[in-house]
Protein backbone atom coordinates (compact mmCIF):
# COMPACT_ATOMS: atom_id res chain seq x y z
CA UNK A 1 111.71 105.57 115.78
CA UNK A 2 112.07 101.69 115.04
CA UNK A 3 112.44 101.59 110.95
CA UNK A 4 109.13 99.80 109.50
CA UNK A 5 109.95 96.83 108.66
CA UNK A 6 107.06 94.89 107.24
CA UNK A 7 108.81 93.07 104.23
CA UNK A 8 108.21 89.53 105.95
CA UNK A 9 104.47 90.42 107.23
CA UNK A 10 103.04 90.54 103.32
CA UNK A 11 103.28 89.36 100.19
CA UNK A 12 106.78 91.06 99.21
CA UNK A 13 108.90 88.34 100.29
CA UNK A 14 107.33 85.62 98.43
CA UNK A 15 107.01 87.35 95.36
CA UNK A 16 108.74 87.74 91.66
CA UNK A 17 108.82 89.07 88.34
CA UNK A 18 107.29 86.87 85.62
CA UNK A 19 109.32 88.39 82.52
CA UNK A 20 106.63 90.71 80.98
CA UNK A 21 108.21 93.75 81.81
CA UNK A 22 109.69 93.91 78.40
CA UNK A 23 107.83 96.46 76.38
CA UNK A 24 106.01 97.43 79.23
CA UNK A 25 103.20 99.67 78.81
CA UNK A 26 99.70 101.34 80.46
CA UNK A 27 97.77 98.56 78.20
CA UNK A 28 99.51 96.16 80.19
CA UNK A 29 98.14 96.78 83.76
CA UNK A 30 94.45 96.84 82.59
CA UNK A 31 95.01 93.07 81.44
CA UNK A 32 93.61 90.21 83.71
CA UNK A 33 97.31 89.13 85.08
CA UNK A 34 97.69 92.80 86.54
CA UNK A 35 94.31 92.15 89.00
CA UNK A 36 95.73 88.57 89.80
CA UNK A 37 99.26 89.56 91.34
CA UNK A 38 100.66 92.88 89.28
CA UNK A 39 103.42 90.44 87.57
CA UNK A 40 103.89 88.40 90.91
CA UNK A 41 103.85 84.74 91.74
CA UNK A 42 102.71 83.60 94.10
CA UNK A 43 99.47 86.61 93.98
CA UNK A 44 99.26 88.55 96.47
CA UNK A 45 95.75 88.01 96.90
CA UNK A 46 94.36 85.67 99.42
CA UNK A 47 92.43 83.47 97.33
CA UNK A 48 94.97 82.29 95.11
CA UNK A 49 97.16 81.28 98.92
CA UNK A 50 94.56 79.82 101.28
CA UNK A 51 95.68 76.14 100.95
CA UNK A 52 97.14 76.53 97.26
CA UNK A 53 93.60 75.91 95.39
CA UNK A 54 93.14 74.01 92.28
CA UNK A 55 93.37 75.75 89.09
CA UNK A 56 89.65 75.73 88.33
CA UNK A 57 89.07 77.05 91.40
CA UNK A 58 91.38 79.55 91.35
CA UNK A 59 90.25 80.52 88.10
CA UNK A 60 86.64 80.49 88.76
CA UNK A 61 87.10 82.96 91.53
CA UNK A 62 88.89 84.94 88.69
CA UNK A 63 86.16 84.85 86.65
CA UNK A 64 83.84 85.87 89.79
CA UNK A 65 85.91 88.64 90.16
CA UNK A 66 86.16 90.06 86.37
CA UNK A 67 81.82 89.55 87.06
CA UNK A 68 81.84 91.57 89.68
CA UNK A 69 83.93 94.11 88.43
CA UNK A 70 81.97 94.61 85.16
CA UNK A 71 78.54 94.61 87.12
CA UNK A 72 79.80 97.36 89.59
CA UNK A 73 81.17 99.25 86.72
CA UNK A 74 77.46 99.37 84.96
CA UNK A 75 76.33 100.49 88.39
CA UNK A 76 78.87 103.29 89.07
CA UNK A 77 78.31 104.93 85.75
CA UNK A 78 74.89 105.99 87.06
CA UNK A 79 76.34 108.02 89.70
CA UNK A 80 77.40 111.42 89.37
CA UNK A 81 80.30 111.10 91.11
CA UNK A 82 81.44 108.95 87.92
CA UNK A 83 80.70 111.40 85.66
CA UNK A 84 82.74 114.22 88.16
CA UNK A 85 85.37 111.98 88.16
CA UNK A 86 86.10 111.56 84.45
CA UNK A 87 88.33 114.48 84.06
CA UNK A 88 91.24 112.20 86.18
CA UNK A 89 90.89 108.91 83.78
CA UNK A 90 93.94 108.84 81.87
CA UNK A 91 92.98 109.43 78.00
CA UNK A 92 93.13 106.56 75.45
CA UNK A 93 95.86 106.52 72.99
CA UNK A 94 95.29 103.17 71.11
CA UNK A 95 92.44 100.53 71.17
CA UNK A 96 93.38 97.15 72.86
CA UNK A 97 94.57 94.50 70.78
CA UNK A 98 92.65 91.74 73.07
CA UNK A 99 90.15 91.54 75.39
CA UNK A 100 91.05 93.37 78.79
CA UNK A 101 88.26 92.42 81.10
CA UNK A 102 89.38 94.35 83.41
CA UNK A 103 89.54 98.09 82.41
CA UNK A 104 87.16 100.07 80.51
CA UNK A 105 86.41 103.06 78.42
CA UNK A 106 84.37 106.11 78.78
CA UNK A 107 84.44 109.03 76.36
CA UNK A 108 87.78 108.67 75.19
CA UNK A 109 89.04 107.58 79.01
CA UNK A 110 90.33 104.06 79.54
CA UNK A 111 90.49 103.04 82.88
CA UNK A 112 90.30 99.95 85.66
CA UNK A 113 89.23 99.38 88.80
CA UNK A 114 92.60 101.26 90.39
CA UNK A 115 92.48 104.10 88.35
CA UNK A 116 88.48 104.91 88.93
CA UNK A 117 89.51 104.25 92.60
CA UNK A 118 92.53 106.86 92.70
CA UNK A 119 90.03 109.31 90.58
CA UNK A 120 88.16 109.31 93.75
CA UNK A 121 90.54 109.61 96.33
CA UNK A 122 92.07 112.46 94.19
CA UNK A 123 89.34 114.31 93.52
CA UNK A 124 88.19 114.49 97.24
CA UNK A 125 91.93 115.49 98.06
CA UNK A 126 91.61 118.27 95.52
CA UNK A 127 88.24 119.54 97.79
CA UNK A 128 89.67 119.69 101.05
CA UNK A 129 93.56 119.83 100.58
CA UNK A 130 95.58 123.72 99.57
CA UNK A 131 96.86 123.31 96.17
CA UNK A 132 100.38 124.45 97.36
CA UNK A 133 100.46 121.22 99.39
CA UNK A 134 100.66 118.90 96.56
CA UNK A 135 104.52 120.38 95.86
CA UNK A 136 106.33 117.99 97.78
CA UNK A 137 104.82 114.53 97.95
CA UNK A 138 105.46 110.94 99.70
CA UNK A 139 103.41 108.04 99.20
CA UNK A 140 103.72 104.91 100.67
CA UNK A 141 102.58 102.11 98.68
CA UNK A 142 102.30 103.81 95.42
CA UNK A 143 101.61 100.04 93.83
CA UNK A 144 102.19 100.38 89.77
CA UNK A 145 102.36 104.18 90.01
CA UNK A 146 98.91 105.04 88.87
CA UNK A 147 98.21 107.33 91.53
CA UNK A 148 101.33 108.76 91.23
CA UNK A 149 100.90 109.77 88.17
CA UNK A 150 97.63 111.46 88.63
CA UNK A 151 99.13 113.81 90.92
CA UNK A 152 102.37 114.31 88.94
CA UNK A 153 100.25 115.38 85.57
CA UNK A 154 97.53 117.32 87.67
CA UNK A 155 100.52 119.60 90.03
CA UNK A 156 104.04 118.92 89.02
CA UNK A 157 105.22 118.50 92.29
CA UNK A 158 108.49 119.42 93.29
CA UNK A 159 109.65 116.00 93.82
CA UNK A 160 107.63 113.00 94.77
CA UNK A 161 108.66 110.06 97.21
CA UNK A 162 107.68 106.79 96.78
CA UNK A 163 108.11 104.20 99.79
CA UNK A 164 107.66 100.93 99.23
CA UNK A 165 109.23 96.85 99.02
CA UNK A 166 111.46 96.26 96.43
CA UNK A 167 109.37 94.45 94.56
CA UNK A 168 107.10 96.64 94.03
CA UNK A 169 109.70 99.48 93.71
CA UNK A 170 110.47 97.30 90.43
CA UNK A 171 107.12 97.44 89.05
CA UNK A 172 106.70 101.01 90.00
CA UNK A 173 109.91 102.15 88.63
CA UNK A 174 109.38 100.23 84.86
CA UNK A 175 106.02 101.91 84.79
CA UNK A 176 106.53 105.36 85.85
CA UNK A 177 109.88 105.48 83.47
CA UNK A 178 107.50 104.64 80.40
CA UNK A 179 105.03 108.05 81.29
CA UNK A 180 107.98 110.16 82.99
CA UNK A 181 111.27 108.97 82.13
CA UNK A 182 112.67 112.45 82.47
CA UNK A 183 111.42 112.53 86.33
CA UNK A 184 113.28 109.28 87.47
CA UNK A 185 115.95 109.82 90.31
CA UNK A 186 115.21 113.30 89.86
CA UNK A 187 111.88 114.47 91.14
CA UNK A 188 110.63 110.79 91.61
CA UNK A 189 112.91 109.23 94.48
CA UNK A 190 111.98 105.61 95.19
CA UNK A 191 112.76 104.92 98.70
CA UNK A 192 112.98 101.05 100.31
CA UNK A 193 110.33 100.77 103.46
CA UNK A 194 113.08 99.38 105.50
CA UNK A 195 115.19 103.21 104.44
CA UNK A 196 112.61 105.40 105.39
CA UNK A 197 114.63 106.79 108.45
CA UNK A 198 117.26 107.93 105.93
CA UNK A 199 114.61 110.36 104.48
CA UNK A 200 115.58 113.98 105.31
CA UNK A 201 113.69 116.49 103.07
CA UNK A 202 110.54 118.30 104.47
CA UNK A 203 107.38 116.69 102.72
CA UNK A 204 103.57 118.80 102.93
CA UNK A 205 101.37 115.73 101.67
CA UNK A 206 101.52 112.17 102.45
CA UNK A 207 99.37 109.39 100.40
CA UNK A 208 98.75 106.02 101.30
CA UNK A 209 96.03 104.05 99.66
CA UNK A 210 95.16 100.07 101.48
CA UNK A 211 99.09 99.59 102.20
CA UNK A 212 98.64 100.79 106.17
CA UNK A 213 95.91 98.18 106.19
CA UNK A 214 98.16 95.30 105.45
CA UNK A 215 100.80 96.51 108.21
CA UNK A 216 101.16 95.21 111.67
CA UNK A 217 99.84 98.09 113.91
CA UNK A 218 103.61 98.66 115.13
CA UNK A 219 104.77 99.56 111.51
CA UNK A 220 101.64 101.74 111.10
CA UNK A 221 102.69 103.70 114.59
CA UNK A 222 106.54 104.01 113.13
CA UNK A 223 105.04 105.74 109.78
CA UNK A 224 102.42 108.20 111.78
CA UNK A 225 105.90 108.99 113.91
CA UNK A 226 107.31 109.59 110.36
CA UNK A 227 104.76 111.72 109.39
CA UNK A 228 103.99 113.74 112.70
CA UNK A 229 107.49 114.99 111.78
CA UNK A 230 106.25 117.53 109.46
CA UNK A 231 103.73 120.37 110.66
CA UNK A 232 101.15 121.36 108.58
CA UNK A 233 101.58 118.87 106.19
CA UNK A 234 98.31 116.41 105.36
CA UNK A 235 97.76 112.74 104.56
CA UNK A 236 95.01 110.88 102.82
CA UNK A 237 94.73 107.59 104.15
CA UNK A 238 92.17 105.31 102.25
CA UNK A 239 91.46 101.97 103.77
CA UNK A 240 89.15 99.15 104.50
CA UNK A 241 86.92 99.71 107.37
CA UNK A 242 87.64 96.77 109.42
CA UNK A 243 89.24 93.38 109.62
CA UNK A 244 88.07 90.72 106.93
CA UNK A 245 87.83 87.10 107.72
CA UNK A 246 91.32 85.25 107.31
CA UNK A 247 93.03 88.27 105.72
CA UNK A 248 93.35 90.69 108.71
CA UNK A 249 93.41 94.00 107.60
CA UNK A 250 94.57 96.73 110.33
CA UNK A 251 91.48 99.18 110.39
CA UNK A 252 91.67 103.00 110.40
CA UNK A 253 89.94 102.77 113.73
CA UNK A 254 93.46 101.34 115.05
CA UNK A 255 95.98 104.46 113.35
CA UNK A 256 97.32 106.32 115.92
CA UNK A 257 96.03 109.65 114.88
CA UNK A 258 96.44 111.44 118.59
CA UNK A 259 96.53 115.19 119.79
CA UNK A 260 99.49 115.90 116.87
CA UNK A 261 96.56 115.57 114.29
CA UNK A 262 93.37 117.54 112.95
CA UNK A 263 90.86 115.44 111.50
CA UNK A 264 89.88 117.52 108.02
CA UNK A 265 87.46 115.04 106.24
CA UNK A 266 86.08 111.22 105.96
CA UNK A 267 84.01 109.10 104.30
CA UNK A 268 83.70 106.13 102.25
CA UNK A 269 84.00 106.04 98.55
CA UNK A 270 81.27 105.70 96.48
CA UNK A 271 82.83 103.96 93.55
CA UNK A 272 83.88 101.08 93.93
CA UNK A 273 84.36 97.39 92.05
CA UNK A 274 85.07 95.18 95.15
CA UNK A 275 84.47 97.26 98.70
CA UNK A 276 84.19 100.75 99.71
CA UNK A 277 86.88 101.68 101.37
CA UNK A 278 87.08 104.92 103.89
CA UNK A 279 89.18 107.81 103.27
CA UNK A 280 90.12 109.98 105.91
CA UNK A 281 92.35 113.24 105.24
CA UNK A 282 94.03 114.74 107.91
CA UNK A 283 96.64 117.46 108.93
CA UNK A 284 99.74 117.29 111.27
CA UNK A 285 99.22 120.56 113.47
CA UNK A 286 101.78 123.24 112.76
């Protein structure tokens, strides 16, 4: 197996830490800055790239996207699955000192638009995934960790990989050492993507959640090789459907999932502040 090696294919390479790590805590990814780059300049969202747009541009697409965000929230609430999903919303310890457009509260639950995603995506791994397979975890792209620490709270794994660019292995790191700094280098390893080969401990769940997308189909094939490694263990691979105008996302219906994998479950998600993604959870044949 080639190593993946998609560092110079995204955002990673281009990107940098702003300073505000100091003091960091969870208040500080429900701010606006955390949905416009995660601490990174330039962002790593397309809008704020495609020819370098003026700043009341960029900022009026900001603003669009705090709109939509607060619409589909209103709209999302009214579903059940909301409601089912509240248990995973982490619980609110202090009140924000400012105005955090983008997160929100809901009986004693504060939350944004990544955490009410992950609820989701956990929750339906919790239906059709063994509890004894969430013992020894890998995820790659964990982003700030918020996922991460869903499943850590929820079933103590054994230890829990995280593979990702260094930059993000930064953010991740800072985070997850303010909710579990007793776990770190211990039962959370953080793993560079370009190190993955050097990974020798048996893992029975995978996790990746719109990182495959951004991949050049080559690095997606050297991470299904990866994972095909381990029998019987599952992945839960949520991401967009298809490929989107000038940002060209790799679509599910190009992973390699061949005669080494079951198909459990898929669908899209139903909540949702920007698009519905699909999730599909498979198993690597024993």
């Amino acid at each position: 197996m080639t190593a993946p090696n998609y560092h110079s294919d995204t955002w990673g390479n281009r990107t940098h830490f702003s300073g505000n790590e100091k003091g960091l805590t969870i208040d500080n990814f429900y701010r606006t800055p955390a949905f416009s780059g995660v601490y990174c300049r330039p962002s790593p969202f397309p809008y704020f790239e495609k020819g370098r747009p003026g700043f009341f541009r960029r900022w009026f697409i900001m603003l669009r996207h705090i709109h939509r965000f607060r619409v589909q929230l209103a709209w999302n609430k009214e579903e059940q699955i909301f409601k089912d999903s509240e248990e995973y919303f982490p619980s609110c310890e202090t009140k924000p000192k400012f105005w955090m457009p983008l997160h929100a509260e809901y009986k004693g639950k504060k939350f944004n638009g990544v955490v009410m995603k992950n609820a989701e995506i956990q929750m339906n791994m919790e239906k059709h995934i063994p509890a004894e397979n969430f013992k020894r975890v890998c995820e790659i792209g964990a982003g700030y960790g918020a996922h991460v620490e869903m499943i850590i709270k929820r079933h103590d794994p054994e230890y829990f990989y995280i593979i990702d660019l260094p930059e993000t292995i930064r953010l991740s790191r800072l985070y997850l050492s303010s909710v579990f700094p007793e776990k770190i280098d211990t039962s959370i390893i953080f793993v560079e993507a370009n190190n993955v080969n050097s990974i020798d401990v048996p893992f029975t769940l995978f996790v990746n959640t719109n990182s495959l997308a951004e991949m050049p189909i080559e690095t997606v094939k050297g991470y299904f090789e990866f994972m095909g490694r381990h029998p019987g263990a599952y992945l839960s691979a949520t991401n967009p459907p298809r490929f989107e105008g000038d940002y060209l996302y790799a679509g599910p219906e190009t992973y390699p999932y061949n005669d080494k994998w079951e198909i459990i479950w898929k669908g899209r998600q139903k909540l949702h502040y920007y698009r519905k993604n699909l999730q599909i959870i498979s198993k690597v044949k024993a």
